[in-house]
PDB file of N, CA and C in Angstrom:
ATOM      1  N   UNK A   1      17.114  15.248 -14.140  1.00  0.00           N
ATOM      2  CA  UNK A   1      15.994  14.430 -14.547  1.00  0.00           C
ATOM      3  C   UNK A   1      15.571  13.482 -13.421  1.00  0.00           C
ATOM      4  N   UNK A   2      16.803  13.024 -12.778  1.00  0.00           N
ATOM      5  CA  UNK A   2      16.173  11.557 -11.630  1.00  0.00           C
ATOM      6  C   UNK A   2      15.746  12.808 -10.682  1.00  0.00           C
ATOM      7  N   UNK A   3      15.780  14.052 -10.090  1.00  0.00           N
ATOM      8  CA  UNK A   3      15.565  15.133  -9.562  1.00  0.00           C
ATOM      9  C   UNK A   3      13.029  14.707  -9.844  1.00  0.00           C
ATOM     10  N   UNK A   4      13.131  15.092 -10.952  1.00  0.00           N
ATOM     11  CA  UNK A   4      11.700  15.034 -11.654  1.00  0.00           C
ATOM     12  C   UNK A   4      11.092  13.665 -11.550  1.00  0.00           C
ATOM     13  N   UNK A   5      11.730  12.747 -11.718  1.00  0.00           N
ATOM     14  CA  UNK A   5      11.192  11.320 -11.415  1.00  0.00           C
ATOM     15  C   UNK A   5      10.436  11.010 -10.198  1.00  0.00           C
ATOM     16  N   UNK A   6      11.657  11.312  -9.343  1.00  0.00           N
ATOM     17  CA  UNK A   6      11.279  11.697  -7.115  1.00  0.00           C
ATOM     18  C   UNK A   6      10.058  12.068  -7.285  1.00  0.00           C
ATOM     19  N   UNK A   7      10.146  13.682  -7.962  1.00  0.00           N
ATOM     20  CA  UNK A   7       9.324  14.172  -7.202  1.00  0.00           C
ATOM     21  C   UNK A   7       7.912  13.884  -7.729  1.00  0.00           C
ATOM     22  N   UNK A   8       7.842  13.087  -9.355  1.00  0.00           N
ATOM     23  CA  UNK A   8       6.638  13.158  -9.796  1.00  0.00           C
ATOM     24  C   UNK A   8       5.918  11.426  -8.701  1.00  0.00           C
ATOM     25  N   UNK A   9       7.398  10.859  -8.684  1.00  0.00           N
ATOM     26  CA  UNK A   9       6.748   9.194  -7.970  1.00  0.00           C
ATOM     27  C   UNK A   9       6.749   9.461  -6.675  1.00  0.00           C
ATOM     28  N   UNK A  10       6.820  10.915  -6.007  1.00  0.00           N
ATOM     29  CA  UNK A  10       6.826  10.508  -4.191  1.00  0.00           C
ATOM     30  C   UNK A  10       7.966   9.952  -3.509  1.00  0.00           C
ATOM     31  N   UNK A  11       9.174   9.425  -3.936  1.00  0.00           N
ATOM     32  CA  UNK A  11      10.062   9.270  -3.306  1.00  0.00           C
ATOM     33  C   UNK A  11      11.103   8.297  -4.779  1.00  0.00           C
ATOM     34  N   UNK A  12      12.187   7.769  -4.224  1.00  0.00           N
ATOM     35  CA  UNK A  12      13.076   7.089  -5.308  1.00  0.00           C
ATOM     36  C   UNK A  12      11.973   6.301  -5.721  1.00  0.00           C
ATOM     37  N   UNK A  13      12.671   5.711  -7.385  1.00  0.00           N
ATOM     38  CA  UNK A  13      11.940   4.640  -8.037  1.00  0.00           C
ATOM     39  C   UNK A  13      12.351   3.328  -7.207  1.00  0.00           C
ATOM     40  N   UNK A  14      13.609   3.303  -7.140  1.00  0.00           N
ATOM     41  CA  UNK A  14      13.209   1.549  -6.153  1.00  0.00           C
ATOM     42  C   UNK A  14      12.377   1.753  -5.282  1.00  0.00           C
ATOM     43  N   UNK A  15      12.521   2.605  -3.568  1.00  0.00           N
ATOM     44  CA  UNK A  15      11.312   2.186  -2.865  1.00  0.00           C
ATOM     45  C   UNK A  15      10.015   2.588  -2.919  1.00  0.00           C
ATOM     46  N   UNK A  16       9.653   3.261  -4.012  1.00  0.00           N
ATOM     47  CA  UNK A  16       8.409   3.016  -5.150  1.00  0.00           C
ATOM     48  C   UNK A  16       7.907   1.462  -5.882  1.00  0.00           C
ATOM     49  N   UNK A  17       9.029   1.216  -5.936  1.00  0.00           N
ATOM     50  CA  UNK A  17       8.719   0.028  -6.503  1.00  0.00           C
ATOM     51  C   UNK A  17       8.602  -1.498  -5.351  1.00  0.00           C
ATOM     52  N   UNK A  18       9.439  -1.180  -4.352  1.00  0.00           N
ATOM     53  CA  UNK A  18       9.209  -1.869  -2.925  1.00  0.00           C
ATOM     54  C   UNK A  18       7.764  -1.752  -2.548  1.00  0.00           C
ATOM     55  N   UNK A  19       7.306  -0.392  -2.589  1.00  0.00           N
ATOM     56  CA  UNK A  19       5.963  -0.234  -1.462  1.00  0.00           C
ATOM     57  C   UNK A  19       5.362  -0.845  -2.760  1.00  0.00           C
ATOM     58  N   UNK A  20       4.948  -0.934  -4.265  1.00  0.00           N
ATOM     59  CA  UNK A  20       4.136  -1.299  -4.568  1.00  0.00           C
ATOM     60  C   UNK A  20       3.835  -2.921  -4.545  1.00  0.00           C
ATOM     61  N   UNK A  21       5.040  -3.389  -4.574  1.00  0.00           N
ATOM     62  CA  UNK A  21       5.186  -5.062  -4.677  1.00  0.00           C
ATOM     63  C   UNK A  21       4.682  -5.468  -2.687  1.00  0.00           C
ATOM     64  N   UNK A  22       4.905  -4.362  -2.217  1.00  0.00           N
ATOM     65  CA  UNK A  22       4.403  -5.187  -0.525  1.00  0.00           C
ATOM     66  C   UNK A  22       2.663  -5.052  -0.679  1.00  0.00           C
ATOM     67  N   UNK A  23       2.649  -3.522  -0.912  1.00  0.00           N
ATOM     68  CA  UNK A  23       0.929  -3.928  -0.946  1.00  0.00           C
ATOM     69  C   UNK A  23       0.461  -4.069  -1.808  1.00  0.00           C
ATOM     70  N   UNK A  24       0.815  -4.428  -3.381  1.00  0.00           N
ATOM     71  CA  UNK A  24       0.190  -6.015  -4.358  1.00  0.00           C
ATOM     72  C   UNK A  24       0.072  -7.004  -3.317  1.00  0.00           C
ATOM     73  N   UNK A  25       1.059  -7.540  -3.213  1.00  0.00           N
ATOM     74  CA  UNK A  25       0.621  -8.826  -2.163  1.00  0.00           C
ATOM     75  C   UNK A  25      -0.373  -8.845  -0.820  1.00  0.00           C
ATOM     76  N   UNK A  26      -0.222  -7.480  -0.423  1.00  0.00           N
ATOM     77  CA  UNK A  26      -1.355  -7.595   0.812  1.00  0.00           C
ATOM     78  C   UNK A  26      -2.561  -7.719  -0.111  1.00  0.00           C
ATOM     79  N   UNK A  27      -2.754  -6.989  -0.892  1.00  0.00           N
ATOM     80  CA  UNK A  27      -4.377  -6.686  -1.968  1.00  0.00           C
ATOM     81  C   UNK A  27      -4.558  -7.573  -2.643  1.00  0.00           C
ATOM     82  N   UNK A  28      -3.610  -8.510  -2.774  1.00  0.00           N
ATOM     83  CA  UNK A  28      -4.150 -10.242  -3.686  1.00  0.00           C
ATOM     84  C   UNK A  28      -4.431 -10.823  -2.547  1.00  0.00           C
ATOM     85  N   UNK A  29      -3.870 -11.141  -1.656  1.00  0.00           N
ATOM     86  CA  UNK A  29      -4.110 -11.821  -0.923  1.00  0.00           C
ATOM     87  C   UNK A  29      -5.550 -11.343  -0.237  1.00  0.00           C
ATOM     88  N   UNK A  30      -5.708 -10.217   0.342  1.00  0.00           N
ATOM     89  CA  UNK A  30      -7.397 -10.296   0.635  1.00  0.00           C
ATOM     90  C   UNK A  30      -8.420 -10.228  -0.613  1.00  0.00           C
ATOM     91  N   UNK A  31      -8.146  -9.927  -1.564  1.00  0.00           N
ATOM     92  CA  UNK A  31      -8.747 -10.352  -2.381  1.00  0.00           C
ATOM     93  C   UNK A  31      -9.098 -11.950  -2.449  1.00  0.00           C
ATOM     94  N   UNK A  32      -7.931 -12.529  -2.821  1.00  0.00           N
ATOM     95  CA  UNK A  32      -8.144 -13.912  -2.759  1.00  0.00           C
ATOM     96  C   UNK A  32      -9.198 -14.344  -1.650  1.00  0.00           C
ATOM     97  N   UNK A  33      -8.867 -14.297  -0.455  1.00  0.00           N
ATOM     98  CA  UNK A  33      -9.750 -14.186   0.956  1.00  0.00           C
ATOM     99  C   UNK A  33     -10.957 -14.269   0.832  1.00  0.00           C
ATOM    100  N   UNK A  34     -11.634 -13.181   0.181  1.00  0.00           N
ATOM    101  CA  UNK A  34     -12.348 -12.725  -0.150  1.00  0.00           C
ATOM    102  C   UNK A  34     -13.323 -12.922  -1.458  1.00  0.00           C
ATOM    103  N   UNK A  35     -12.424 -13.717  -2.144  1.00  0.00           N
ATOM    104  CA  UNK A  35     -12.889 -14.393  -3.285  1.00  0.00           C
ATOM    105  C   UNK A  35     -13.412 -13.007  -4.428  1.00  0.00           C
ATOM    106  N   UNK A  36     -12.502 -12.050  -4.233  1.00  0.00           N
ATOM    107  CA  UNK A  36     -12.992 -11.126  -5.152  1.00  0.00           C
ATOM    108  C   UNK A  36     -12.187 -11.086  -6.523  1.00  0.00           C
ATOM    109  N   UNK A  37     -12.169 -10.792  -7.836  1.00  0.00           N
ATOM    110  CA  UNK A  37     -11.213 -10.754  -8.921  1.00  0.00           C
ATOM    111  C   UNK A  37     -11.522  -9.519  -9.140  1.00  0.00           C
ATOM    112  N   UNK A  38     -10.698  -8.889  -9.905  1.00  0.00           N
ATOM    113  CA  UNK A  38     -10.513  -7.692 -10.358  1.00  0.00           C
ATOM    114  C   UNK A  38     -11.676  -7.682 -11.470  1.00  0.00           C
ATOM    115  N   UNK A  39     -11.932  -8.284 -12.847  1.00  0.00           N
ATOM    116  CA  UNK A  39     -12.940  -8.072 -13.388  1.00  0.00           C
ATOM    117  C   UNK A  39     -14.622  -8.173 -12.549  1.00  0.00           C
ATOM    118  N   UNK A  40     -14.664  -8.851 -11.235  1.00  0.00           N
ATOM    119  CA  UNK A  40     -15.340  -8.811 -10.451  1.00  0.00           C
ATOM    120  C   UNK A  40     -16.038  -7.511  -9.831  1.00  0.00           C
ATOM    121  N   UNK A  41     -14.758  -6.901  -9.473  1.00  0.00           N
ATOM    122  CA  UNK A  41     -15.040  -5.626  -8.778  1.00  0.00           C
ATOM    123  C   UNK A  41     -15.618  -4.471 -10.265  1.00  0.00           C
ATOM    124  N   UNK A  42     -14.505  -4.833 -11.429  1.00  0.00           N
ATOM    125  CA  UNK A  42     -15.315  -3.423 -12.654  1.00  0.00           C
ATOM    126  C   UNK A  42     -16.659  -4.362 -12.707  1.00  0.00           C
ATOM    127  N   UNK A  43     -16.948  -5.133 -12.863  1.00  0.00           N
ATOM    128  CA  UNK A  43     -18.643  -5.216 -13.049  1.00  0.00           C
ATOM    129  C   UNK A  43     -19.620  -4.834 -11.988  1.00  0.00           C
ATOM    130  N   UNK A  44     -19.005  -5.422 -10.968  1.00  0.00           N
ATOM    131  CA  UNK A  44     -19.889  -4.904  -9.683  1.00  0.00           C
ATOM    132  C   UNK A  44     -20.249  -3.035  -9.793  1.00  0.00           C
ATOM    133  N   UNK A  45     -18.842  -2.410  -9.972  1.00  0.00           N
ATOM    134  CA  UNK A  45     -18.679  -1.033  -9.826  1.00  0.00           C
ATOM    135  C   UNK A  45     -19.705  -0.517 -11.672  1.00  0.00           C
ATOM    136  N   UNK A  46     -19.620  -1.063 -12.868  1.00  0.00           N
ATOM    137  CA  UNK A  46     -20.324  -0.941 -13.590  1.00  0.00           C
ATOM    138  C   UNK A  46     -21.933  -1.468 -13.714  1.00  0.00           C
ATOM    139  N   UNK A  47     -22.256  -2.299 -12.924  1.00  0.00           N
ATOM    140  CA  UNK A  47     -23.417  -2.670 -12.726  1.00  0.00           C
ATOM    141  C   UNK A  47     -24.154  -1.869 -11.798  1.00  0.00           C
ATOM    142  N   UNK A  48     -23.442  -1.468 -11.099  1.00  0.00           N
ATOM    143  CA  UNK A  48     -23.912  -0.069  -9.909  1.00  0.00           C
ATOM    144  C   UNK A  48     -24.727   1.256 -10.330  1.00  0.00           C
ATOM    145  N   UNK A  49     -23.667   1.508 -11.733  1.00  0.00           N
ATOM    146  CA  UNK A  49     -24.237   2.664 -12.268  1.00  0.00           C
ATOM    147  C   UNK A  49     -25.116   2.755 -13.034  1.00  0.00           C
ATOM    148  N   UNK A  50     -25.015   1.205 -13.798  1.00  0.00           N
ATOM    149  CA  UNK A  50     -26.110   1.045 -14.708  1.00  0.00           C
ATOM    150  C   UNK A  50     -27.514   1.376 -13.746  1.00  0.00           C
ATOM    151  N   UNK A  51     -27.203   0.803 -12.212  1.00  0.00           N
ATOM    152  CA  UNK A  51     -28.443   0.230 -12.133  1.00  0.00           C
ATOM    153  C   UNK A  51     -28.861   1.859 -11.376  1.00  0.00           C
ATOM    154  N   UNK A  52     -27.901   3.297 -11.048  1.00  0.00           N
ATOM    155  CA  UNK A  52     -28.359   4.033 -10.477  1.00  0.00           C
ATOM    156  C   UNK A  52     -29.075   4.922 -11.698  1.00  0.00           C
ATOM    157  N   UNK A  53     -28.256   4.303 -12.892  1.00  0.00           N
ATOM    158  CA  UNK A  53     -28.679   5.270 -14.224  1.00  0.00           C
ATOM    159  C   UNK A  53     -30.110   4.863 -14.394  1.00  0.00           C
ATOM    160  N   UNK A  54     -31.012   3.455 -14.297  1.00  0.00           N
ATOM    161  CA  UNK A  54     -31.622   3.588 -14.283  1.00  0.00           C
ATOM    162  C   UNK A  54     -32.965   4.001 -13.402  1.00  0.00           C
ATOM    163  N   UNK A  55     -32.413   3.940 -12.576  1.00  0.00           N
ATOM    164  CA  UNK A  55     -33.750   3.629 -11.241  1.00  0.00           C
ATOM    165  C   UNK A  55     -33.181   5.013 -10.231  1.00  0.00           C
ATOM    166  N   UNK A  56     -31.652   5.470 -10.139  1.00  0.00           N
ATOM    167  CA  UNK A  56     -31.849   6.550  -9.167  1.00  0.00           C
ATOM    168  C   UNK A  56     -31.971   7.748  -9.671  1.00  0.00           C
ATOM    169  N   UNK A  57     -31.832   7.920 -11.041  1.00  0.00           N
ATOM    170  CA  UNK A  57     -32.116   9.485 -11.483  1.00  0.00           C
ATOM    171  C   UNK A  57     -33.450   9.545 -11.736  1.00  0.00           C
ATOM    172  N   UNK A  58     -34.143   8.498 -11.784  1.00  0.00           N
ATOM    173  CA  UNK A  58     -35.754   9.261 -11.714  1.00  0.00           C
ATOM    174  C   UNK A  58     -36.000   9.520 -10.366  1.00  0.00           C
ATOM    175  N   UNK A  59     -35.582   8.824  -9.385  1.00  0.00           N
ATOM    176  CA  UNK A  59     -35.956   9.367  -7.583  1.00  0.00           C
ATOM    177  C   UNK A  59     -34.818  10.946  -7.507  1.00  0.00           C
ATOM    178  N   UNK A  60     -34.053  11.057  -8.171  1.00  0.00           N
ATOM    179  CA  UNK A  60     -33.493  12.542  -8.050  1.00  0.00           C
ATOM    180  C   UNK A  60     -34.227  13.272  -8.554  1.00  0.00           C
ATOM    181  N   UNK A  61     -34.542  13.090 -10.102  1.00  0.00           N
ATOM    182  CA  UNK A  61     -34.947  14.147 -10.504  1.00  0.00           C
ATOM    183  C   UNK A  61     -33.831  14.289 -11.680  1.00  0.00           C
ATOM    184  N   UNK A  62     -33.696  15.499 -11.960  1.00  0.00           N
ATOM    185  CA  UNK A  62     -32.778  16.225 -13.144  1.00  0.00           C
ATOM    186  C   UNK A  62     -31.937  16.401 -12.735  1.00  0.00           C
ATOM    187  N   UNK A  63     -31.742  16.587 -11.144  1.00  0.00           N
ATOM    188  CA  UNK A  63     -30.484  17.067 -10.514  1.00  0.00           C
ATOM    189  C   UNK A  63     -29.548  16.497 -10.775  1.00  0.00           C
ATOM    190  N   UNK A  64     -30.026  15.209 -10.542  1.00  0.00           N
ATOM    191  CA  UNK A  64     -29.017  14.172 -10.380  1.00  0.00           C
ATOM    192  C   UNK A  64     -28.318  13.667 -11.764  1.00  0.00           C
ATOM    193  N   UNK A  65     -29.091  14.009 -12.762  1.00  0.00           N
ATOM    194  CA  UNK A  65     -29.029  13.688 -14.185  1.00  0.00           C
ATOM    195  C   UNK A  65     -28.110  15.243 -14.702  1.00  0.00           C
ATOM    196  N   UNK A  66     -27.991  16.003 -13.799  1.00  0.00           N
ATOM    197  CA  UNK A  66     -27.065  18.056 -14.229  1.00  0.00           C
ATOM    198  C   UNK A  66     -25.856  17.415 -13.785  1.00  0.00           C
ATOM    199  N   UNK A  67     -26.029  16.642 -13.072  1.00  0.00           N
ATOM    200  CA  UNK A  67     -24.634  16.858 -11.972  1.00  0.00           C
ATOM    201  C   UNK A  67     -23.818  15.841 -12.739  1.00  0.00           C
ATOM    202  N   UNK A  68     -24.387  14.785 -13.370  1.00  0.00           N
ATOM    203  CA  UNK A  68     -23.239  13.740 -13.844  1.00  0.00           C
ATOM    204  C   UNK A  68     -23.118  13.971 -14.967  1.00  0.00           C
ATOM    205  N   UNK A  69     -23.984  15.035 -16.107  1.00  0.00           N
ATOM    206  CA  UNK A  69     -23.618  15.263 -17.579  1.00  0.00           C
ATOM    207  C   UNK A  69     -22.145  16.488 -17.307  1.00  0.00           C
ATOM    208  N   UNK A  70     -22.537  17.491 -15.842  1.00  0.00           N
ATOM    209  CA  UNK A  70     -21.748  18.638 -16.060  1.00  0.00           C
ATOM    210  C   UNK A  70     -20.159  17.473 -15.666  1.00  0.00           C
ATOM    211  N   UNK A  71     -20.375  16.621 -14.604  1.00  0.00           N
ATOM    212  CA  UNK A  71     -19.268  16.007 -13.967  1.00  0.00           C
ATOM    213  C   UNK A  71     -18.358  15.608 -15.386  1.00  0.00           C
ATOM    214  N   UNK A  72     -19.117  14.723 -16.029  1.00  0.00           N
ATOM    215  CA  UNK A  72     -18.550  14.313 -17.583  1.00  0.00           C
ATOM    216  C   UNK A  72     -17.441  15.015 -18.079  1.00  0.00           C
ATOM    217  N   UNK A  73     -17.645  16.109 -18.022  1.00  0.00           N
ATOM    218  CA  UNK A  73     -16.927  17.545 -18.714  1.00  0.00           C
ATOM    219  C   UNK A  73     -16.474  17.963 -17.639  1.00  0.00           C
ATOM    220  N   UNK A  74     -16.103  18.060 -16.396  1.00  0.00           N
ATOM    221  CA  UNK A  74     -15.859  19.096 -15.749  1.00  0.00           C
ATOM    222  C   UNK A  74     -14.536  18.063 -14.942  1.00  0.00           C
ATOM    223  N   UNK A  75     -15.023  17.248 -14.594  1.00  0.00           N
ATOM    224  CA  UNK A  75     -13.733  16.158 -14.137  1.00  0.00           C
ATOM    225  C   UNK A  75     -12.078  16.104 -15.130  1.00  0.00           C
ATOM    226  N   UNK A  76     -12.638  15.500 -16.448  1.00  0.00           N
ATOM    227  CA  UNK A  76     -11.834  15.127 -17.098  1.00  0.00           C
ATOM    228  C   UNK A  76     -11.034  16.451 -17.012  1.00  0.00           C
ATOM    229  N   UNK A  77     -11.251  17.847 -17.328  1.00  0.00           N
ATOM    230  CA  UNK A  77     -10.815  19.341 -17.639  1.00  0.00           C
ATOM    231  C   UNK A  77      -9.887  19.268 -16.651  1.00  0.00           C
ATOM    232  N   UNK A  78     -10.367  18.963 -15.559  1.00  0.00           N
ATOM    233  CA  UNK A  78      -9.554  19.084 -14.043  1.00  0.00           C
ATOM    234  C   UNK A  78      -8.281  18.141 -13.722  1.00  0.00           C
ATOM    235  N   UNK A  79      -8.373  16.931 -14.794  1.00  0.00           N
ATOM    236  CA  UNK A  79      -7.240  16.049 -14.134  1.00  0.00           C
ATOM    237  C   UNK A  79      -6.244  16.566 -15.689  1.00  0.00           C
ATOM    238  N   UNK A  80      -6.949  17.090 -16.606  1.00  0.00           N
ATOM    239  CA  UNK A  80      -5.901  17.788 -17.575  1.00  0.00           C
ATOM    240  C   UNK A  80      -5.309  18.497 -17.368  1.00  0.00           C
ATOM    241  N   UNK A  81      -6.056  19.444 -16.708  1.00  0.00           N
ATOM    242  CA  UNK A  81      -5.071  21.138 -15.798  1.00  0.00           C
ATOM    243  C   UNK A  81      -4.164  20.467 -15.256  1.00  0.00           C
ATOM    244  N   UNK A  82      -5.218  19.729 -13.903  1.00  0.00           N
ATOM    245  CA  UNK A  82      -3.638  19.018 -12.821  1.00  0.00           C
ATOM    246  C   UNK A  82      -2.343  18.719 -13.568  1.00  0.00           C
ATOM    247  N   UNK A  83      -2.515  17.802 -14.995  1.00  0.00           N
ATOM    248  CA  UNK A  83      -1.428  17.227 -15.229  1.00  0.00           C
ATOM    249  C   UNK A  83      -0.641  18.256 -15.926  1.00  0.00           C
ATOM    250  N   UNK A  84      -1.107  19.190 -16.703  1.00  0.00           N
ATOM    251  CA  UNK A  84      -0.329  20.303 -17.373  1.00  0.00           C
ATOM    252  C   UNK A  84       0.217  21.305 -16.251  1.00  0.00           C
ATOM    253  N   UNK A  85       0.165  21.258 -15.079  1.00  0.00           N
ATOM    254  CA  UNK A  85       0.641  22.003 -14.149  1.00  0.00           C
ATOM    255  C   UNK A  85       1.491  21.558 -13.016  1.00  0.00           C
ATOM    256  N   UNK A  86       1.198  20.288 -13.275  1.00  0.00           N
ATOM    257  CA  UNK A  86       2.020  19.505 -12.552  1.00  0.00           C
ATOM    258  C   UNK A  86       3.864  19.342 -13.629  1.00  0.00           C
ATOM    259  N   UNK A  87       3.847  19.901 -14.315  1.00  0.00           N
ATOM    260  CA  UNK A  87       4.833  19.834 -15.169  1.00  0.00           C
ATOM    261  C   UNK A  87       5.821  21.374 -15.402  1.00  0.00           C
ATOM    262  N   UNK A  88       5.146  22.439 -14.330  1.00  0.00           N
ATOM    263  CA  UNK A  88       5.813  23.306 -14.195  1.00  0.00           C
ATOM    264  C   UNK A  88       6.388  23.049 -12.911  1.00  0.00           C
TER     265      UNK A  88
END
């Protein structure tokens, strides 16, 4: 089982758990820097789309409006496979 753990985390759980606690602290800290917060960045990143949903799919066209209904469906399918196959 600790065999499956490795290999699903990339290396042991402690220095898994080392690399994540060094770069938390690098990524708060420029954050902080930076004066960015985490609910900061999902609005920024949700306000983005709102604003491409409205104003860039009429400069695409339909295309642009095929590609993110098929993405909808076609993404999620893909990180389901990954994970059901990642388990053989």
């Amino acid at each position: 089982m600790a065999d499956g753990v490795n290999r699903f985390l990339g290396d042991t759980p402690g220095r898994v758990i080392v690399k994540l606690l060094v770069l938390s602290l690098i990524v708060g800290f420029l954050m902080t820097v930076f004066g960015w917060t985490p609910y900061g960045i999902f609005r920024s990143i949700r306000d983005f789309f709102v604003e491409l949903w409205y104003t860039g799919f009429d400069a695409l066209g339909d295309v642009g409006e095929y590609l993110l209904i098929g993405a909808a469906v076609v993404v999620p399918i893909f990180i389901v496979l990954r994970l059901l196959s990642f388990r053989r």
